[in-house]
PDB file of N, CA and C in Angstrom:
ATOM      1  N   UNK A   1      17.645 -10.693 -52.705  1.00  0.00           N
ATOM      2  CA  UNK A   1      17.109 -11.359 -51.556  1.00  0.00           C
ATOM      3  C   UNK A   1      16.903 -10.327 -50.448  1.00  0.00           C
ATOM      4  N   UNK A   2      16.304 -10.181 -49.627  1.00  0.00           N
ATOM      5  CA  UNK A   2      15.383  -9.257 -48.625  1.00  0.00           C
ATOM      6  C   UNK A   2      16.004 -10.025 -47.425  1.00  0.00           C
ATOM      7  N   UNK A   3      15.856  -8.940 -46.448  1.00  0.00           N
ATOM      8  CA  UNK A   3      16.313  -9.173 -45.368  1.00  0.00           C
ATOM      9  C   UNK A   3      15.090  -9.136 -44.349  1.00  0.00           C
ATOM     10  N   UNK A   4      14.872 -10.197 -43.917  1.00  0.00           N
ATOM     11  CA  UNK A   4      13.211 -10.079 -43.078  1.00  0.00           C
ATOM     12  C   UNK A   4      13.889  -8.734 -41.375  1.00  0.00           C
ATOM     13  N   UNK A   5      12.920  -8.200 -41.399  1.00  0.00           N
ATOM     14  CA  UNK A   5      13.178  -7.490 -40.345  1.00  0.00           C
ATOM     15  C   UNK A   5      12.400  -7.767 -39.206  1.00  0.00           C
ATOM     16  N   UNK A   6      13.354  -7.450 -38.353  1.00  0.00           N
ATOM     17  CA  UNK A   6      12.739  -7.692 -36.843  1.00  0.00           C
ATOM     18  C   UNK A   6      11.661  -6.716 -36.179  1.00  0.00           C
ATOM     19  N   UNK A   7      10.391  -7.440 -35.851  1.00  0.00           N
ATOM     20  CA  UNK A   7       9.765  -6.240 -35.540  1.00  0.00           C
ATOM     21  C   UNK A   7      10.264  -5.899 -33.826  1.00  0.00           C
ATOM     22  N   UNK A   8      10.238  -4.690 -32.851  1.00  0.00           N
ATOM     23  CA  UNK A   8      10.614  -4.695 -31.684  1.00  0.00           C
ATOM     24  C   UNK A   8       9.287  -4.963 -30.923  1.00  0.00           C
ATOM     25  N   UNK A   9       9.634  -6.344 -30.121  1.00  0.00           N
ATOM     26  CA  UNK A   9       8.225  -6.297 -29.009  1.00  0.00           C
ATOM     27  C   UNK A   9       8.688  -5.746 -27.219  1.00  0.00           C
ATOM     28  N   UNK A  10       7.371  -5.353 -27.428  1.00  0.00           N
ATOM     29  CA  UNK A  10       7.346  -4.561 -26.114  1.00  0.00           C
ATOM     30  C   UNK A  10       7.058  -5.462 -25.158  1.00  0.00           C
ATOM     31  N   UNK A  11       7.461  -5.320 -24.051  1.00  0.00           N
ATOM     32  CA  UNK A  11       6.703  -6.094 -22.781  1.00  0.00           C
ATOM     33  C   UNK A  11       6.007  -5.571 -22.544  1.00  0.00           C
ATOM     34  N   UNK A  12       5.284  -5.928 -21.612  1.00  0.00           N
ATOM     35  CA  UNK A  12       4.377  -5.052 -20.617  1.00  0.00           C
ATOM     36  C   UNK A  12       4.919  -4.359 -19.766  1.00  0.00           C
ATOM     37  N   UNK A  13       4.732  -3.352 -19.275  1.00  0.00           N
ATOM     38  CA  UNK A  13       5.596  -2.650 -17.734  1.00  0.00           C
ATOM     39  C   UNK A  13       5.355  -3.070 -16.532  1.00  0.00           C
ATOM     40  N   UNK A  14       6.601  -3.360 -15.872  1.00  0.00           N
ATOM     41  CA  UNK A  14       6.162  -3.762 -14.468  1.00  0.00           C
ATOM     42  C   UNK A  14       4.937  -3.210 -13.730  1.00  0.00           C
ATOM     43  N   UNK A  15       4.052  -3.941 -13.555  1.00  0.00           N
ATOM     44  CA  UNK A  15       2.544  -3.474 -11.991  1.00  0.00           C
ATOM     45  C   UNK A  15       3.812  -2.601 -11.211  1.00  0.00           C
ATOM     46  N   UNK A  16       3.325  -1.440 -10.682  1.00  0.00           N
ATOM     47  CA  UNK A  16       3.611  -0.489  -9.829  1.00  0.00           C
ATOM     48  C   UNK A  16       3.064  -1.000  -8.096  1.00  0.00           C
ATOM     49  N   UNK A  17       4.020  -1.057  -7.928  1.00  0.00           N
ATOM     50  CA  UNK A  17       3.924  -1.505  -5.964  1.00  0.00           C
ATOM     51  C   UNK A  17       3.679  -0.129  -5.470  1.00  0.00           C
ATOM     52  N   UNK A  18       2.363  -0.413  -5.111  1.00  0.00           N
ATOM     53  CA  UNK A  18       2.150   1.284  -4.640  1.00  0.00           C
ATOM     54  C   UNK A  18       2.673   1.185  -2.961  1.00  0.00           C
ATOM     55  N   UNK A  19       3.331   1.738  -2.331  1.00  0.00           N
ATOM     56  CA  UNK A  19       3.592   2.353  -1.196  1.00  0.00           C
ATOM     57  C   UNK A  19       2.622   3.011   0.048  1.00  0.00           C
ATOM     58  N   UNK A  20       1.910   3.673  -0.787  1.00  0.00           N
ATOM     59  CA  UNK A  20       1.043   4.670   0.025  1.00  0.00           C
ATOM     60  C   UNK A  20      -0.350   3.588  -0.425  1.00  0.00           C
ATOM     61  N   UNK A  21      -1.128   3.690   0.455  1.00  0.00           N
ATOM     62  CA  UNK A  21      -2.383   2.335   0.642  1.00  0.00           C
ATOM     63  C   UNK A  21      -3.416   3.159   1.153  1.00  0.00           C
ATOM     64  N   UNK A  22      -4.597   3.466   0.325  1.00  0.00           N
ATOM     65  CA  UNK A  22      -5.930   4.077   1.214  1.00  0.00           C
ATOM     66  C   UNK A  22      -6.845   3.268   2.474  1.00  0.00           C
ATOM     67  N   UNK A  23      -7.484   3.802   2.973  1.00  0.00           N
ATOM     68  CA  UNK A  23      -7.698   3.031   3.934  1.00  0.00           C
ATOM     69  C   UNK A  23      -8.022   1.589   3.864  1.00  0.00           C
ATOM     70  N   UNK A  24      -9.232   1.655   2.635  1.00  0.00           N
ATOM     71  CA  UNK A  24      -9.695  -0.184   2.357  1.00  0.00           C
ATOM     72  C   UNK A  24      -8.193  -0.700   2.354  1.00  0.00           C
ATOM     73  N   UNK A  25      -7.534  -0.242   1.452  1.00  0.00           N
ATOM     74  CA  UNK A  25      -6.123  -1.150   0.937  1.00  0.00           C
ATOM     75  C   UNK A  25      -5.245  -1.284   2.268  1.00  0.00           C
ATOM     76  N   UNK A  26      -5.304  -0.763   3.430  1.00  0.00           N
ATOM     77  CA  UNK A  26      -4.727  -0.305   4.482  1.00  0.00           C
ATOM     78  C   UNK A  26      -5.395  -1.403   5.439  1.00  0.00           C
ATOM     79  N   UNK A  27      -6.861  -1.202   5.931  1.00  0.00           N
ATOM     80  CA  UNK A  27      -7.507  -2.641   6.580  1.00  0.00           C
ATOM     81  C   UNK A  27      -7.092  -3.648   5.415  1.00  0.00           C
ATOM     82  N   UNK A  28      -7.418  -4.239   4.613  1.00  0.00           N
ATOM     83  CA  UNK A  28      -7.248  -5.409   3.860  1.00  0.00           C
ATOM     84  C   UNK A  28      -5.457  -5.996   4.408  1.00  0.00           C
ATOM     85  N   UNK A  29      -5.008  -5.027   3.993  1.00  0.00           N
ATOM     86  CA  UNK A  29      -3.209  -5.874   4.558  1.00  0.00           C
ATOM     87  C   UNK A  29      -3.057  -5.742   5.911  1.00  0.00           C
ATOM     88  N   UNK A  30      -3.946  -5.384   6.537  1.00  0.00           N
ATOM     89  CA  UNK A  30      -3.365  -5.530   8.326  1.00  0.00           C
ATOM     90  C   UNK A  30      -4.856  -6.887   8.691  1.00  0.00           C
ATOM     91  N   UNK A  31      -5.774  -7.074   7.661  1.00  0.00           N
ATOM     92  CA  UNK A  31      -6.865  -7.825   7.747  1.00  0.00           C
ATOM     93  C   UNK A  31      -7.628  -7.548   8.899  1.00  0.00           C
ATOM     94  N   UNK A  32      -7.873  -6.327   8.581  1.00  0.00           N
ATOM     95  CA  UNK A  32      -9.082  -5.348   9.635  1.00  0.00           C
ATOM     96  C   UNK A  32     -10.378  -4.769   8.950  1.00  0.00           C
ATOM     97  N   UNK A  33     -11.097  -4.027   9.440  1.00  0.00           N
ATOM     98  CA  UNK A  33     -12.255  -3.284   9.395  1.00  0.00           C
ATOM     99  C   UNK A  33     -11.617  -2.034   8.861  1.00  0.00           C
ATOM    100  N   UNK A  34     -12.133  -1.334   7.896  1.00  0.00           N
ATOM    101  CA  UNK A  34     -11.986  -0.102   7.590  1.00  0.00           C
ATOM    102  C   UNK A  34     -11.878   1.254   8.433  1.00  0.00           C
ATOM    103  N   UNK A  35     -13.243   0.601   9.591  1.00  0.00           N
ATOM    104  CA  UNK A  35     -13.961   1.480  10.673  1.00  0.00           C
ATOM    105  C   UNK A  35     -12.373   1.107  11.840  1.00  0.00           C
ATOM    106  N   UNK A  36     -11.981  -0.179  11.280  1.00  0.00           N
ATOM    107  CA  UNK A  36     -11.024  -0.265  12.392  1.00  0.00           C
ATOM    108  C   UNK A  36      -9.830   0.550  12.364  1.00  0.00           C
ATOM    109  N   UNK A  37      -9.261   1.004  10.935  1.00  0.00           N
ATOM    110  CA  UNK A  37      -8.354   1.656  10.349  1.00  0.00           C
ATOM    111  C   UNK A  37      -8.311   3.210  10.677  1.00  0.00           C
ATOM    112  N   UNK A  38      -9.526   3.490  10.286  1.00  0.00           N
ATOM    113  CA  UNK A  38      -9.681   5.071  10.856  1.00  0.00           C
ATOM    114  C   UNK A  38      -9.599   5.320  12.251  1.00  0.00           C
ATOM    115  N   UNK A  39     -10.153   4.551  12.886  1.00  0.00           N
ATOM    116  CA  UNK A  39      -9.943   4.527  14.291  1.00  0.00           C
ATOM    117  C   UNK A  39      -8.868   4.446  15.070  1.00  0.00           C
ATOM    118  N   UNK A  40      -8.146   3.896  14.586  1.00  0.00           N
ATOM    119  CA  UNK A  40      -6.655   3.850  15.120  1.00  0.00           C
ATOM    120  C   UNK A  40      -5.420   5.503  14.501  1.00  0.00           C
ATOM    121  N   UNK A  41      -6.083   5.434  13.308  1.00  0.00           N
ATOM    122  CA  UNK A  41      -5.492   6.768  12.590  1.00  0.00           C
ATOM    123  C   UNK A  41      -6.213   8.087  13.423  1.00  0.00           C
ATOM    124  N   UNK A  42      -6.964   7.886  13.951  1.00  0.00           N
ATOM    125  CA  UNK A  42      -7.741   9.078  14.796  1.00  0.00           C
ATOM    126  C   UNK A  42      -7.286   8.825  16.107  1.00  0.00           C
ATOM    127  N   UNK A  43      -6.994   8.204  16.816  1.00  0.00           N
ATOM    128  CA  UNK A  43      -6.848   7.736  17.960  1.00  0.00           C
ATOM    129  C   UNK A  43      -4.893   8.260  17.921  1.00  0.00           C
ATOM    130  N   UNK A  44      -4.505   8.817  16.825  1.00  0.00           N
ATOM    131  CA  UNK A  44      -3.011   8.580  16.684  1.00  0.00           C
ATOM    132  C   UNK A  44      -2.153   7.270  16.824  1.00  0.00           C
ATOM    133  N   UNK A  45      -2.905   6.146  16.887  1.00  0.00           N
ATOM    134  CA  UNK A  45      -1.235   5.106  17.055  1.00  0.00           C
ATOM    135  C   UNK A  45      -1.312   4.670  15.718  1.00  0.00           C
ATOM    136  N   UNK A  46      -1.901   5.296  14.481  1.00  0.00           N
ATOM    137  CA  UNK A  46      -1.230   4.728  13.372  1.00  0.00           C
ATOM    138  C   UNK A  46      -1.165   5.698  12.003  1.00  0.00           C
ATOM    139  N   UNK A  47      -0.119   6.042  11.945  1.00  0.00           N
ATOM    140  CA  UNK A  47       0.537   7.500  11.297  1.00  0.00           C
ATOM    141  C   UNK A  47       0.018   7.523   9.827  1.00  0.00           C
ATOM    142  N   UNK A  48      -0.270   8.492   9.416  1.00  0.00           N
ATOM    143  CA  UNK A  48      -0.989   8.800   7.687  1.00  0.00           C
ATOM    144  C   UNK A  48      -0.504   9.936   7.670  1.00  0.00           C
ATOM    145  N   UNK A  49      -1.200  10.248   6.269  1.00  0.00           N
ATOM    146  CA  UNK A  49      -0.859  11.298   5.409  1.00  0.00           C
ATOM    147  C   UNK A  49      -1.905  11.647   4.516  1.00  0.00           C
ATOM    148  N   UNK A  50      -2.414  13.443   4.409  1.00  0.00           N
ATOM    149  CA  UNK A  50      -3.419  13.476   3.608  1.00  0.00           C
ATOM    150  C   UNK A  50      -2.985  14.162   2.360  1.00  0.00           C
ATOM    151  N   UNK A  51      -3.643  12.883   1.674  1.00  0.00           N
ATOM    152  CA  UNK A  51      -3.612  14.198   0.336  1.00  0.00           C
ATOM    153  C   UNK A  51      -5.363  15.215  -0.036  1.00  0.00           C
ATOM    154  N   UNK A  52      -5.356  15.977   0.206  1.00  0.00           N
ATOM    155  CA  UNK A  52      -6.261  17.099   0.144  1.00  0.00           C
ATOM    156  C   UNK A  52      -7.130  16.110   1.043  1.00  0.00           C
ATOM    157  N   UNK A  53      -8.280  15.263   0.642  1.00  0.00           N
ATOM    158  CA  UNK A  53      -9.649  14.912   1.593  1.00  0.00           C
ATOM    159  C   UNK A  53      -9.131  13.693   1.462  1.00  0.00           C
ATOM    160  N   UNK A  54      -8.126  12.816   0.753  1.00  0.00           N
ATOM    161  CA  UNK A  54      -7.814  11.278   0.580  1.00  0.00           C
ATOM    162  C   UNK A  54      -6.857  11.404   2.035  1.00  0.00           C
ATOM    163  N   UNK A  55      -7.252  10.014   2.909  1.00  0.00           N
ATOM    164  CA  UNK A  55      -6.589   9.683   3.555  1.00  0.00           C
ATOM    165  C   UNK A  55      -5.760   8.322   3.414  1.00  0.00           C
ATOM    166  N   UNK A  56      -4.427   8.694   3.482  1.00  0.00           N
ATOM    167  CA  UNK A  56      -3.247   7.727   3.411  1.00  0.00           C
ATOM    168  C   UNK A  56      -2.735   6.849   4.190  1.00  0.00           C
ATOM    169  N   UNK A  57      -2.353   5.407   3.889  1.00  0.00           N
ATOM    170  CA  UNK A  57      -1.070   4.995   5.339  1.00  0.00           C
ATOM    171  C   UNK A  57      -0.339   4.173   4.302  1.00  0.00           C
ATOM    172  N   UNK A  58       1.038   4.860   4.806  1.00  0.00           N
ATOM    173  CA  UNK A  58       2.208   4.451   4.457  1.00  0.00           C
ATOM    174  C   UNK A  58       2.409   2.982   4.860  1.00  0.00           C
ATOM    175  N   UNK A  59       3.040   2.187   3.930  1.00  0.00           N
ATOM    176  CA  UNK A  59       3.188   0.570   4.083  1.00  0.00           C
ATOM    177  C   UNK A  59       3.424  -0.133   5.058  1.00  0.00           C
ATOM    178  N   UNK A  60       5.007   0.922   5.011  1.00  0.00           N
ATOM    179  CA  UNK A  60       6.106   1.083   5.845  1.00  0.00           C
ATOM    180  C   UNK A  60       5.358   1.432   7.548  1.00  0.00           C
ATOM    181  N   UNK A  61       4.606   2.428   7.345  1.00  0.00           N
ATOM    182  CA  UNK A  61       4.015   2.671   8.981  1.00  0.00           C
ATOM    183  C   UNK A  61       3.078   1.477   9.201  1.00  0.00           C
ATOM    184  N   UNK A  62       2.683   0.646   8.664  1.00  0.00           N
ATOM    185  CA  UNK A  62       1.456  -0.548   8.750  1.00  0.00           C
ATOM    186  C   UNK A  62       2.174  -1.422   8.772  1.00  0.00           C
ATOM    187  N   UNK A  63       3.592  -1.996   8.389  1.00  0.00           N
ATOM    188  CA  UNK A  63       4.814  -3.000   8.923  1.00  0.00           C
ATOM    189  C   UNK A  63       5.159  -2.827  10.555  1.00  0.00           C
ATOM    190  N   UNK A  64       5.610  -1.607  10.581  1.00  0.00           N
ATOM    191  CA  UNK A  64       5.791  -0.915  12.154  1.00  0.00           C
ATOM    192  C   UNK A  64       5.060  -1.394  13.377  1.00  0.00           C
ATOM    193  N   UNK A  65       3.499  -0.869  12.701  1.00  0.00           N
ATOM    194  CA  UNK A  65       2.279  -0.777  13.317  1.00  0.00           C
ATOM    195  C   UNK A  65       1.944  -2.686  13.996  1.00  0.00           C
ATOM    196  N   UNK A  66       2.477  -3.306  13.248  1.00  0.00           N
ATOM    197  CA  UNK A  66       2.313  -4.759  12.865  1.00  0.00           C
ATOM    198  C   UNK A  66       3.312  -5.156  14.284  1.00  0.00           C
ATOM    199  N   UNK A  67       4.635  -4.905  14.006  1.00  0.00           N
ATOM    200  CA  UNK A  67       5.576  -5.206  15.147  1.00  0.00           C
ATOM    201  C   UNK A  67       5.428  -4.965  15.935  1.00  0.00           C
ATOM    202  N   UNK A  68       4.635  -3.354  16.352  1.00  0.00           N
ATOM    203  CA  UNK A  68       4.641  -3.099  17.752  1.00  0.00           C
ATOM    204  C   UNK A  68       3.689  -3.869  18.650  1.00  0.00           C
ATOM    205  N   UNK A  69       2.608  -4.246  18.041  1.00  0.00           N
ATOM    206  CA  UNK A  69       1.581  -4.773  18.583  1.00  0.00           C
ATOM    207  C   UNK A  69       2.027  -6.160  18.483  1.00  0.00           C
ATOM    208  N   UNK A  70       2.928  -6.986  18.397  1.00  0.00           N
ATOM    209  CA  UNK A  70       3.128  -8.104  18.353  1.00  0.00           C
ATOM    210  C   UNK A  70       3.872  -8.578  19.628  1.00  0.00           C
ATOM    211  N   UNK A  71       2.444  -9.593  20.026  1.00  0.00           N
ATOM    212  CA  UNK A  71       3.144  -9.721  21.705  1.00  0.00           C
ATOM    213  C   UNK A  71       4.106 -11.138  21.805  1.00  0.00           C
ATOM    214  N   UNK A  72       5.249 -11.011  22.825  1.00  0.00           N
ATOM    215  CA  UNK A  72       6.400 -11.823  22.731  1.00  0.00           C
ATOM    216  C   UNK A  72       6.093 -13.488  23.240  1.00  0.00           C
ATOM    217  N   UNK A  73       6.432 -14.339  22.718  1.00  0.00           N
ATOM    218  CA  UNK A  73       5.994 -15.557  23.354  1.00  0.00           C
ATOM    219  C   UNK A  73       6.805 -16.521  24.673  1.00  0.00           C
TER     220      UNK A  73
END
């Protein structure tokens, strides 16, 4: 008599929560203009990071960015 064997199933791998957000991905979660995104990143009140010609914003600085501008009721 044979012993049926188990085959091993794989899951899928967790989706990766990316951190670092290019600009579209950057307006889309603050629900802005792209043109609005750079503008503020040029203007300095909203902190990035380049990688070579890609421009970055950290999540974490677009949470920040979110609070500060949030006026008190």
């Amino acid at each position: 008599m044979s012993v049926p064997c188990k085959k091993s199933v794989r899951s899928a791998p967790a989706p990766i929560q990316a951190r670092m957000l290019n600009v579209k991905q950057a307006a889309e979660y603050l629900g802005a203009t792209v043109s609005f995104v750079r503008h503020e990143e040029w203007a300095k009140r909203l902190p990035s990071v380049t990688f070579g010609k890609r421009l970055m914003v950290d999540q974490r600085y677009l949470d920040q960015y979110i609070e500060a501008a949030k006026v008190p009721a």
